[in-house]
Structure formats: structure tokens, C-alpha cells
PDB file of N, CA and C in Angstrom:
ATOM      1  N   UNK A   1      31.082  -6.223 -38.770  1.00  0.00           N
ATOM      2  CA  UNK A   1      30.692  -6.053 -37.384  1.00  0.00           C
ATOM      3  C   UNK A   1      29.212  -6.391 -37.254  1.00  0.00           C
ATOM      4  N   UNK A   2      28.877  -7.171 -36.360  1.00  0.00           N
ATOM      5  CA  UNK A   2      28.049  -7.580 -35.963  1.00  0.00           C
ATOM      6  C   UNK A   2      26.629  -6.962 -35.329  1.00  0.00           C
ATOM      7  N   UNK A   3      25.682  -6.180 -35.388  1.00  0.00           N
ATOM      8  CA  UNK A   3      25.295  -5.439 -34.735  1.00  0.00           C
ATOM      9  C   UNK A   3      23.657  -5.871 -34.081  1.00  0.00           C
ATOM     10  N   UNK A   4      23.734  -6.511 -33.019  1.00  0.00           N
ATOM     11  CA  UNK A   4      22.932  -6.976 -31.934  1.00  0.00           C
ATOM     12  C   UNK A   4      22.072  -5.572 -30.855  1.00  0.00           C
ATOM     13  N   UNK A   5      20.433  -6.061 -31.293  1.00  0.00           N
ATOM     14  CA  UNK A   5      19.774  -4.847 -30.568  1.00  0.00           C
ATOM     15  C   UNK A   5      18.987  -5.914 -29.214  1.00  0.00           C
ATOM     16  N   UNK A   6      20.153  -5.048 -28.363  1.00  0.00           N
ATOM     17  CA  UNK A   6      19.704  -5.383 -26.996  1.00  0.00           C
ATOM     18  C   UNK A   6      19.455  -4.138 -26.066  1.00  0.00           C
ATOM     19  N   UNK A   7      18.266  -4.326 -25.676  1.00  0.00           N
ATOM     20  CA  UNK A   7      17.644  -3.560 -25.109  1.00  0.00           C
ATOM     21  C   UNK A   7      16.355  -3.871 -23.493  1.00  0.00           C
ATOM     22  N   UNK A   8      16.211  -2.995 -23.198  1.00  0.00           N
ATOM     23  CA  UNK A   8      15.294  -2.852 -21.887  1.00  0.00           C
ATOM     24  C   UNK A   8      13.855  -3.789 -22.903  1.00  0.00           C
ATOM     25  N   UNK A   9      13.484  -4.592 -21.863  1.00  0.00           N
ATOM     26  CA  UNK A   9      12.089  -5.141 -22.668  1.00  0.00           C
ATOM     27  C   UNK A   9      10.327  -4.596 -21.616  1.00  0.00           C
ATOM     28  N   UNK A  10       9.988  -2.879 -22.252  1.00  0.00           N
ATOM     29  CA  UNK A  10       9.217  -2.365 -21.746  1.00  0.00           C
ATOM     30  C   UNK A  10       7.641  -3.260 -21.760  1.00  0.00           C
ATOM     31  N   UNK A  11       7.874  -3.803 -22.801  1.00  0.00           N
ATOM     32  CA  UNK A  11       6.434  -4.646 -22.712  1.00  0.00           C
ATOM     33  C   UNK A  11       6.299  -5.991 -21.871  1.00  0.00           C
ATOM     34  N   UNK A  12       7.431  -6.206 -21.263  1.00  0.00           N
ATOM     35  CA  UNK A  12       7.244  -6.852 -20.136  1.00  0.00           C
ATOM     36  C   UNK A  12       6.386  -7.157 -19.077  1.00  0.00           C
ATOM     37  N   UNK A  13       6.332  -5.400 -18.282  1.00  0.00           N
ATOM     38  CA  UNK A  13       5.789  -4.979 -17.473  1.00  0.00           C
ATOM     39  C   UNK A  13       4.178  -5.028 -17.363  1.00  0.00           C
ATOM     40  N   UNK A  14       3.681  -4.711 -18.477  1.00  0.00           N
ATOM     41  CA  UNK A  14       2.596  -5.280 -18.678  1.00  0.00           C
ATOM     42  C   UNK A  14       2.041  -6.520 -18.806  1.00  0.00           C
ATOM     43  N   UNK A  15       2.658  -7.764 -18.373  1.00  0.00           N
ATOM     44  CA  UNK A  15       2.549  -9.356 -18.840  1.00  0.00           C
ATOM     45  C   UNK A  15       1.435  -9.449 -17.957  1.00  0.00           C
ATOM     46  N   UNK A  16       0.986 -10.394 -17.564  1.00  0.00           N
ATOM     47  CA  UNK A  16      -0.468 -10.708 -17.064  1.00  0.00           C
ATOM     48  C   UNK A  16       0.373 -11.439 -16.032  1.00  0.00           C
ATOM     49  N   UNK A  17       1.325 -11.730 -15.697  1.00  0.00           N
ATOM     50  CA  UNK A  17       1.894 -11.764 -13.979  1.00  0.00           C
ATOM     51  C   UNK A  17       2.481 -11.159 -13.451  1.00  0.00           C
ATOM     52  N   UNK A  18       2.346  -9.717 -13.569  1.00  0.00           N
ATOM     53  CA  UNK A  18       3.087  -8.748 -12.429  1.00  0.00           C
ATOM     54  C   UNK A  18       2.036  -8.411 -11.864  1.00  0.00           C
ATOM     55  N   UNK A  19       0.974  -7.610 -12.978  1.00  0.00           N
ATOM     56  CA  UNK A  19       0.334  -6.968 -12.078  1.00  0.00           C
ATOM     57  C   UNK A  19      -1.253  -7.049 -11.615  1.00  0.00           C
ATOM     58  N   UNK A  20      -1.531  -8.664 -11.822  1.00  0.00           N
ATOM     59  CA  UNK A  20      -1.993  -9.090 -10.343  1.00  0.00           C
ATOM     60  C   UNK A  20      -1.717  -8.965  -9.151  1.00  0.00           C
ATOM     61  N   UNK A  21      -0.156  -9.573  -9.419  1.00  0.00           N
ATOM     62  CA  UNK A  21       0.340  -9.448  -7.703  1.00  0.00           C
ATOM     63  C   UNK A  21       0.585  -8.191  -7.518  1.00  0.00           C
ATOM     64  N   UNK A  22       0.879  -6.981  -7.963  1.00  0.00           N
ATOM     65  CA  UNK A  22       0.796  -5.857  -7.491  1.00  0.00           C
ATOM     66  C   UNK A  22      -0.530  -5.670  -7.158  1.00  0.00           C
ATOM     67  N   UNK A  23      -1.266  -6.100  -7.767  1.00  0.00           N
ATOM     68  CA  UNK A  23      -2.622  -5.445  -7.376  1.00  0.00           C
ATOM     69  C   UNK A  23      -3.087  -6.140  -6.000  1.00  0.00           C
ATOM     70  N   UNK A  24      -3.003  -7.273  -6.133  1.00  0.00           N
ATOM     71  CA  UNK A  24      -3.397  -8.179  -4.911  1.00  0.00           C
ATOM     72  C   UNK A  24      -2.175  -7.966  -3.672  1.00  0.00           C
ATOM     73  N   UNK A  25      -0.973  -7.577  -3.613  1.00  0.00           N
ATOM     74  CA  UNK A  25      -0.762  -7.142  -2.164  1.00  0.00           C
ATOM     75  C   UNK A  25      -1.371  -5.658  -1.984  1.00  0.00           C
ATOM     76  N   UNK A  26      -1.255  -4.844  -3.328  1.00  0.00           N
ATOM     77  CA  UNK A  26      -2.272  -3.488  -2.332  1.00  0.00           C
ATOM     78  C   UNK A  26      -3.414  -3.763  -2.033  1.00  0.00           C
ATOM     79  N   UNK A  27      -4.230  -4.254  -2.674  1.00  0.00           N
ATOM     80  CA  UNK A  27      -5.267  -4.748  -1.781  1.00  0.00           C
ATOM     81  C   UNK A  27      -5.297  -5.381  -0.085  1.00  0.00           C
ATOM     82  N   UNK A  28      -4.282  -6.408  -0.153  1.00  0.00           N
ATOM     83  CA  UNK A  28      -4.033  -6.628   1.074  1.00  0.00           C
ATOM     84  C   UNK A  28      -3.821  -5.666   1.946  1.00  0.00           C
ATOM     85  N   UNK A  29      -2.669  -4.870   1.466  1.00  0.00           N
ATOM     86  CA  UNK A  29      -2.020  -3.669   2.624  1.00  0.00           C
ATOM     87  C   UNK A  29      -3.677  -2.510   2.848  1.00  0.00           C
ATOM     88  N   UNK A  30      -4.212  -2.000   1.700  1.00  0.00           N
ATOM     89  CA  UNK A  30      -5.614  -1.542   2.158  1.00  0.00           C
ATOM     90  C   UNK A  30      -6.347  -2.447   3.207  1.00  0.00           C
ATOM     91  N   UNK A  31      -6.692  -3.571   2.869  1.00  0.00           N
ATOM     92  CA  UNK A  31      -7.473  -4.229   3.837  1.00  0.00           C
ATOM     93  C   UNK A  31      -6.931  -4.259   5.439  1.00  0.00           C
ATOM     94  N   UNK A  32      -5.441  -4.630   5.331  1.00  0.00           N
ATOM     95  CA  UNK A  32      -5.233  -4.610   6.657  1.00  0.00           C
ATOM     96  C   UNK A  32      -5.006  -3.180   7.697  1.00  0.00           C
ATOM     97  N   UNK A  33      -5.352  -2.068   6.699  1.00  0.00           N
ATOM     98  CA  UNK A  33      -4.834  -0.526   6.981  1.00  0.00           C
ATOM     99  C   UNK A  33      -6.502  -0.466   7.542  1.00  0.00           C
ATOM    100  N   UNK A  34      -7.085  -0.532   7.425  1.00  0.00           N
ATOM    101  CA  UNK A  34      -8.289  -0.894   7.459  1.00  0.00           C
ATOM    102  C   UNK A  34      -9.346  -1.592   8.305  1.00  0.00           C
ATOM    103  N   UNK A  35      -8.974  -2.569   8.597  1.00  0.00           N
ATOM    104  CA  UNK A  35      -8.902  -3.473   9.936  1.00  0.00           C
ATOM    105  C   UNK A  35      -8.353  -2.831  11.169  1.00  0.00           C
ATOM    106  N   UNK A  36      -7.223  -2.521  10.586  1.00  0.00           N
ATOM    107  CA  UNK A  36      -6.594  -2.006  11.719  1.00  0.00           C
ATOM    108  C   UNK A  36      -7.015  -0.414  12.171  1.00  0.00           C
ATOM    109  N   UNK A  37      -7.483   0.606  11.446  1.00  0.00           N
ATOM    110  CA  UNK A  37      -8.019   1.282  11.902  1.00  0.00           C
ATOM    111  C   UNK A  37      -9.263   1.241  12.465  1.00  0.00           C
ATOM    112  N   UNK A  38      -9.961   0.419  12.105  1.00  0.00           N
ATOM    113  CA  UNK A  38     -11.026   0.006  13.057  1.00  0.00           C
ATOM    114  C   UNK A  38     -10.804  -0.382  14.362  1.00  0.00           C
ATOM    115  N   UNK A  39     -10.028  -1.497  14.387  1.00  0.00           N
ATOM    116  CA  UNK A  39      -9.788  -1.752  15.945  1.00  0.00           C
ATOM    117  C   UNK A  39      -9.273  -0.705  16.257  1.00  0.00           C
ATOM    118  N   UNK A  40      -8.081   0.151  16.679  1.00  0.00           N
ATOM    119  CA  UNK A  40      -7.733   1.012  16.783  1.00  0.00           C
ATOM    120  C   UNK A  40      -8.583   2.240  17.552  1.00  0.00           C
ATOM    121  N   UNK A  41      -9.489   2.838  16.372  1.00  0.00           N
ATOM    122  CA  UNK A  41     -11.172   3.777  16.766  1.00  0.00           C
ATOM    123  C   UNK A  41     -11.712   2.926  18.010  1.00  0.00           C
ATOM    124  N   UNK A  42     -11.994   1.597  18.044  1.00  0.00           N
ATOM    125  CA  UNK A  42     -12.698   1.034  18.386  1.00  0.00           C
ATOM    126  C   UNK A  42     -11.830   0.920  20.057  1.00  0.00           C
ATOM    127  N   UNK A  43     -10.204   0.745  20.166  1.00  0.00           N
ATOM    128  CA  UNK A  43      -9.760   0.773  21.074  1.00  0.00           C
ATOM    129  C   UNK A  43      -9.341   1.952  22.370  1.00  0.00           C
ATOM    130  N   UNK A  44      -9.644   3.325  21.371  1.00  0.00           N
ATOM    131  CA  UNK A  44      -9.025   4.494  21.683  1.00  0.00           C
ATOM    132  C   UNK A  44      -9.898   4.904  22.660  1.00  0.00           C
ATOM    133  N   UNK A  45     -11.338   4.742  22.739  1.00  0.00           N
ATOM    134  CA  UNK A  45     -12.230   5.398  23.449  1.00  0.00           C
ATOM    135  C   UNK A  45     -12.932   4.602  25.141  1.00  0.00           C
ATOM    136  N   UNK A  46     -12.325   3.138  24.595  1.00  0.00           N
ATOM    137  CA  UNK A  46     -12.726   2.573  25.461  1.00  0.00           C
ATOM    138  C   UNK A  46     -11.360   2.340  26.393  1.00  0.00           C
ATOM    139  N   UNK A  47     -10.577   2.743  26.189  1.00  0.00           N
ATOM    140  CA  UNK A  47      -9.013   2.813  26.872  1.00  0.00           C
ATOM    141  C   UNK A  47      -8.943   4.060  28.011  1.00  0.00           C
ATOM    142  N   UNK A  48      -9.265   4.948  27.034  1.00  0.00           N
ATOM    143  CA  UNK A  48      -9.518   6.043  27.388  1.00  0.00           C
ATOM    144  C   UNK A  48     -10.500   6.631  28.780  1.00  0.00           C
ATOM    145  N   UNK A  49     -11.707   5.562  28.603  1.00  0.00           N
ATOM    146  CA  UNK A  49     -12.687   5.359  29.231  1.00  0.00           C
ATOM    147  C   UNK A  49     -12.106   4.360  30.662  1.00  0.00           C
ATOM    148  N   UNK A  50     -11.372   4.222  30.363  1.00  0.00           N
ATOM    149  CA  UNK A  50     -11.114   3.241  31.860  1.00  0.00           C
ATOM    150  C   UNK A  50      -9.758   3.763  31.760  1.00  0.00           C
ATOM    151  N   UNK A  51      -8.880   4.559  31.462  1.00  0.00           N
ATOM    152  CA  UNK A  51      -8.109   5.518  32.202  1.00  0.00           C
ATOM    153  C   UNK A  51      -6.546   4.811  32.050  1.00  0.00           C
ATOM    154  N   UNK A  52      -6.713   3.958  30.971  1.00  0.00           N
ATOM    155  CA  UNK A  52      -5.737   2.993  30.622  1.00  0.00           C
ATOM    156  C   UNK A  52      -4.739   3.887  29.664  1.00  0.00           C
ATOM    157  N   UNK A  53      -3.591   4.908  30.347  1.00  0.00           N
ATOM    158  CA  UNK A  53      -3.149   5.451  29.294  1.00  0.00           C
ATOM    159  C   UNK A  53      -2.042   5.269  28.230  1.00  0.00           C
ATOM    160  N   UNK A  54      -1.413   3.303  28.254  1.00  0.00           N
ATOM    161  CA  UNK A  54      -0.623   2.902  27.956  1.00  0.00           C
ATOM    162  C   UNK A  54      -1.715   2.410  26.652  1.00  0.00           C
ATOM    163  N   UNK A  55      -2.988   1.711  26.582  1.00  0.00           N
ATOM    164  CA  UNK A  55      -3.485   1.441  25.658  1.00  0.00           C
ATOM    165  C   UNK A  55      -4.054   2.422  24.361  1.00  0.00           C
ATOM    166  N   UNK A  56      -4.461   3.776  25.630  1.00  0.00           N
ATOM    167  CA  UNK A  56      -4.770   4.621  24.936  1.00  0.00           C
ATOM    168  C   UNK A  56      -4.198   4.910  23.971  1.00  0.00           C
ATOM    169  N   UNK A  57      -2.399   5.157  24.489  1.00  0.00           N
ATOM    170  CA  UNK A  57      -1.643   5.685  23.262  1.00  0.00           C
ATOM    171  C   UNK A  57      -1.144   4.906  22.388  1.00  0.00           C
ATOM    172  N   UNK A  58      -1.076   3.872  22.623  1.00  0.00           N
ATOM    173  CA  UNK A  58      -1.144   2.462  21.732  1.00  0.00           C
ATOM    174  C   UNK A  58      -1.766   2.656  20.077  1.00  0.00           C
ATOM    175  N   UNK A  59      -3.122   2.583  21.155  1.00  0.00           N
ATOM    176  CA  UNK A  59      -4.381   3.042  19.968  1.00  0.00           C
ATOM    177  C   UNK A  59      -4.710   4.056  19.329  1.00  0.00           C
ATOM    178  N   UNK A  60      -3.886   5.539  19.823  1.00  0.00           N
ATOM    179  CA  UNK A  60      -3.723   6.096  18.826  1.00  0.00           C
ATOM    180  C   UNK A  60      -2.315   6.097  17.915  1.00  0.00           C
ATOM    181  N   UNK A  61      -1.348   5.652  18.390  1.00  0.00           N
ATOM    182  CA  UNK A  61      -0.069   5.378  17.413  1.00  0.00           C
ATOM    183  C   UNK A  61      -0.659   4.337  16.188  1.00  0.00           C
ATOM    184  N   UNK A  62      -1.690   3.415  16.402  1.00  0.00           N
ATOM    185  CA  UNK A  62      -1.839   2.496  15.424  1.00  0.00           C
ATOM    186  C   UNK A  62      -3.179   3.337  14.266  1.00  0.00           C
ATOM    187  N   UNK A  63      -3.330   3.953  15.167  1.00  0.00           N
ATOM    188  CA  UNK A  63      -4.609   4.838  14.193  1.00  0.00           C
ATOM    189  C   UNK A  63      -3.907   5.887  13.073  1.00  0.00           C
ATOM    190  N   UNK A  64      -2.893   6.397  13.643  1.00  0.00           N
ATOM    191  CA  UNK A  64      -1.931   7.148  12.990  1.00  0.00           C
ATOM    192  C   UNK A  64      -1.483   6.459  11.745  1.00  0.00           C
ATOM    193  N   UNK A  65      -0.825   4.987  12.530  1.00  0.00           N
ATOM    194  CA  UNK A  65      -0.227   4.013  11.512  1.00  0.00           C
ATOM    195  C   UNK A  65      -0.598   3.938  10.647  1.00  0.00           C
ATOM    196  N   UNK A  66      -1.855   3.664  10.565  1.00  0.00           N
ATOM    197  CA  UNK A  66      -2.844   2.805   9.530  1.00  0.00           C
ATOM    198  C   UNK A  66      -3.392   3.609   8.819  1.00  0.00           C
ATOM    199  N   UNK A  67      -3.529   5.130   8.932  1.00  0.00           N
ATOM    200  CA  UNK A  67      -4.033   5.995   8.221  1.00  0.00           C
ATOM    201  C   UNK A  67      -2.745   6.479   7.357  1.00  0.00           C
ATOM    202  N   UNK A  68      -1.945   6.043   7.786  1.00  0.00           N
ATOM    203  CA  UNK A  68      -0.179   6.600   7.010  1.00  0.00           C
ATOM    204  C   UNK A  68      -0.066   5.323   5.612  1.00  0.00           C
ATOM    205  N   UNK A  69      -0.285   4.089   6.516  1.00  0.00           N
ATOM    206  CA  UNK A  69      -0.149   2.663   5.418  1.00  0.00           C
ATOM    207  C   UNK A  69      -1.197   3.242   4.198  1.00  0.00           C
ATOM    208  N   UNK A  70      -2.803   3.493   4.949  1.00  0.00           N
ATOM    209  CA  UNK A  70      -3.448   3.478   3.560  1.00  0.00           C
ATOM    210  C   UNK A  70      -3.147   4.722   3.080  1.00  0.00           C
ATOM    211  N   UNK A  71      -2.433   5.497   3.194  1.00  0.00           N
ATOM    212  CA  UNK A  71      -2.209   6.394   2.391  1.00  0.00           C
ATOM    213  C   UNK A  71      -1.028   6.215   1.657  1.00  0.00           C
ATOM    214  N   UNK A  72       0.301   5.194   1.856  1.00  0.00           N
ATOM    215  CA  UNK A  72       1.053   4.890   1.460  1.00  0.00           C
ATOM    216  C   UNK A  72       0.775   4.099   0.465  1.00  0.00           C
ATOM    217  N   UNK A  73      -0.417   3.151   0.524  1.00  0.00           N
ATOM    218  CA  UNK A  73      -0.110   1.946  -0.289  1.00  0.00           C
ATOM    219  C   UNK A  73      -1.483   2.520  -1.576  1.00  0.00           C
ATOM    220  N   UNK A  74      -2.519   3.687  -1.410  1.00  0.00           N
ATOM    221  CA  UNK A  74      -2.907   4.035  -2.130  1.00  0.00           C
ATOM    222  C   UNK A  74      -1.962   4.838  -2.790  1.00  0.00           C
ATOM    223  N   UNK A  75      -1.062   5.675  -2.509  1.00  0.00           N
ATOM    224  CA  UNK A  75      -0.345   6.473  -3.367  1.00  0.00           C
ATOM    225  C   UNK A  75       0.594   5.705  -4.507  1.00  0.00           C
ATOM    226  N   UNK A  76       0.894   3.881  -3.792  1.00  0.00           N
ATOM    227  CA  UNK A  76       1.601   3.262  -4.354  1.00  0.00           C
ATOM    228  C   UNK A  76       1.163   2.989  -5.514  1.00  0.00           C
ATOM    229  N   UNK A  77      -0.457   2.516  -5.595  1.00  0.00           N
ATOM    230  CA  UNK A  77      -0.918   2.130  -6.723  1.00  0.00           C
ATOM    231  C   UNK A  77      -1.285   3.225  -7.798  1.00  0.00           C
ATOM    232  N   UNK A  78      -1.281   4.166  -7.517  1.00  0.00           N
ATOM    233  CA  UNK A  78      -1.657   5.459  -8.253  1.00  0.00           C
ATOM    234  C   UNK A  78       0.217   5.569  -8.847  1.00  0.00           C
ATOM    235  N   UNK A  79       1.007   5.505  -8.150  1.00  0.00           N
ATOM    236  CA  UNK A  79       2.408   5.631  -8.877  1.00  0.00           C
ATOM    237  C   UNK A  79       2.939   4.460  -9.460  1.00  0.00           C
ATOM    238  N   UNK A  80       2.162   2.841  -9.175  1.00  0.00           N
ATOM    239  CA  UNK A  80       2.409   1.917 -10.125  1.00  0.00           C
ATOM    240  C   UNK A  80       2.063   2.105 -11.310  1.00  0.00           C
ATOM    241  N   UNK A  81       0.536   2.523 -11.442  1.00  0.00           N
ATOM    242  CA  UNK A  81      -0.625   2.498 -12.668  1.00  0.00           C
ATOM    243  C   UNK A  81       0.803   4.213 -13.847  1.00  0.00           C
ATOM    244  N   UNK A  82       0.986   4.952 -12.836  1.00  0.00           N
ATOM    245  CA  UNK A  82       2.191   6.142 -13.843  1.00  0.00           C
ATOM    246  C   UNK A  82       3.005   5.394 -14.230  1.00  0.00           C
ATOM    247  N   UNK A  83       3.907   4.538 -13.486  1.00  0.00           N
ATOM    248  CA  UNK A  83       5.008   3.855 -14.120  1.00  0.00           C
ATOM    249  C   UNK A  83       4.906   3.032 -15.374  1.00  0.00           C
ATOM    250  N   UNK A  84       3.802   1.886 -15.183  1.00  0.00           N
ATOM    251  CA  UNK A  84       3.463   1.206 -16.298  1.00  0.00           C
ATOM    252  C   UNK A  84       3.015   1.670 -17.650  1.00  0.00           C
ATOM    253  N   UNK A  85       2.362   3.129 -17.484  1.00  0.00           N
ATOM    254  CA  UNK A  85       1.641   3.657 -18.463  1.00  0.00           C
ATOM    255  C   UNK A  85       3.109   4.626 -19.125  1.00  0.00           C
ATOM    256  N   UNK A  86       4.122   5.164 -18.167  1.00  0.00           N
ATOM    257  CA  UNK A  86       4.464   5.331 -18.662  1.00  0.00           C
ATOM    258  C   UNK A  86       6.013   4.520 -19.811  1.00  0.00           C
ATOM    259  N   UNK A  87       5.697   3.591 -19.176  1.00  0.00           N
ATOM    260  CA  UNK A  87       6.684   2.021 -19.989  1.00  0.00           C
ATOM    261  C   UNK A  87       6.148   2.359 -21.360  1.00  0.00           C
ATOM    262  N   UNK A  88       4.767   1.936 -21.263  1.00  0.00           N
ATOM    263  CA  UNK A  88       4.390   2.127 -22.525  1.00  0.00           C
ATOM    264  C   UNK A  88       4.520   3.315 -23.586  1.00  0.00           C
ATOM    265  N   UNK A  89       5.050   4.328 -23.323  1.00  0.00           N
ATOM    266  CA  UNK A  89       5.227   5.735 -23.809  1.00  0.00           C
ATOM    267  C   UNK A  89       6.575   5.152 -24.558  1.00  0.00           C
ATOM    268  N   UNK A  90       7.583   4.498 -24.530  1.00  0.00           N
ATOM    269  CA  UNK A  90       8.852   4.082 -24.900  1.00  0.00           C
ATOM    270  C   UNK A  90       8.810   3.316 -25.813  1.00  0.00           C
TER     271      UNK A  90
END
């Protein structure tokens, strides 16, 4: 009998093309969480100020948003960096 070791290949994960691109769309999703809370701040008061209450709430649903994304996509990279480290534990 023949006996063939096939298995999960954990050192994969670590190759030098995953996790650029992981790194480089969280970066993106920060940057645009980011942007967008700026405009947002930047929209809420002056909406507000001219009594516009369709923009107003606009601008705060996106302020909400964007404070939810960067908290999403920071938590992401903090639970990528566990996953990988823990690949390597195997």
C-alpha cells in the first residue's frame, strides 16, 4: 500500500503574494473610510446650517458608515495578521 502525504499547505499563506494584496485593499478601505468621514463632518454642519434635513441625515448615516468600515477593516487586519501567525503554529 501506497502511502501518499497530502495535506493543507500552511506555508502558503505566507508567500509574498497574498499578503500585499491584503494589505493594500485595507489600506484602501482605511483611506476611503477616511475620506469619507471627512466629507461627511464636513457635510453635517453645513446642511444643518441651511436647514437641509435630507442632507443632514445623509451626512450623518455616512459618518456612522465610515466610522463602522474603519473599524471593520481595522479589525480585519488585526484578525488577518492572528490567522497567518497562527498557520504558522501548525
Amino acid at each position: 500500500m501506497l502511502a501518499v502525504g497530502i495535506g493543507p499547505d500552511f506555508s502558503a499563506v505566507a508567500g509574498t503574494r497574498l499578503l500585499p494584496i491584503i494589505g493594500a485593499l485595507l489600506t484602501i478601505t482605511v483611506l476611503i473610510a477616511v475620506a469619507m468621514f471627512v466629507i461627511c463632518a464636513f457635510v453635517w454642519p453645513i446642511a444643518s446650517a441651511t436647514g437641509n434635513w435630507q442632507a443632514t441625515s445623509k451626512a450623518r448615516t455616512g459618518l456612522l458608515g465610515s466610522l463602522i468600515g474603519g473599524v471593520i477593516s481595522g479589525g480585519a487586519l488585526a484578525w488577518t495578521n492572528w490567522l497567518i501567525d497562527l498557520g504558522h503554529t501548525f
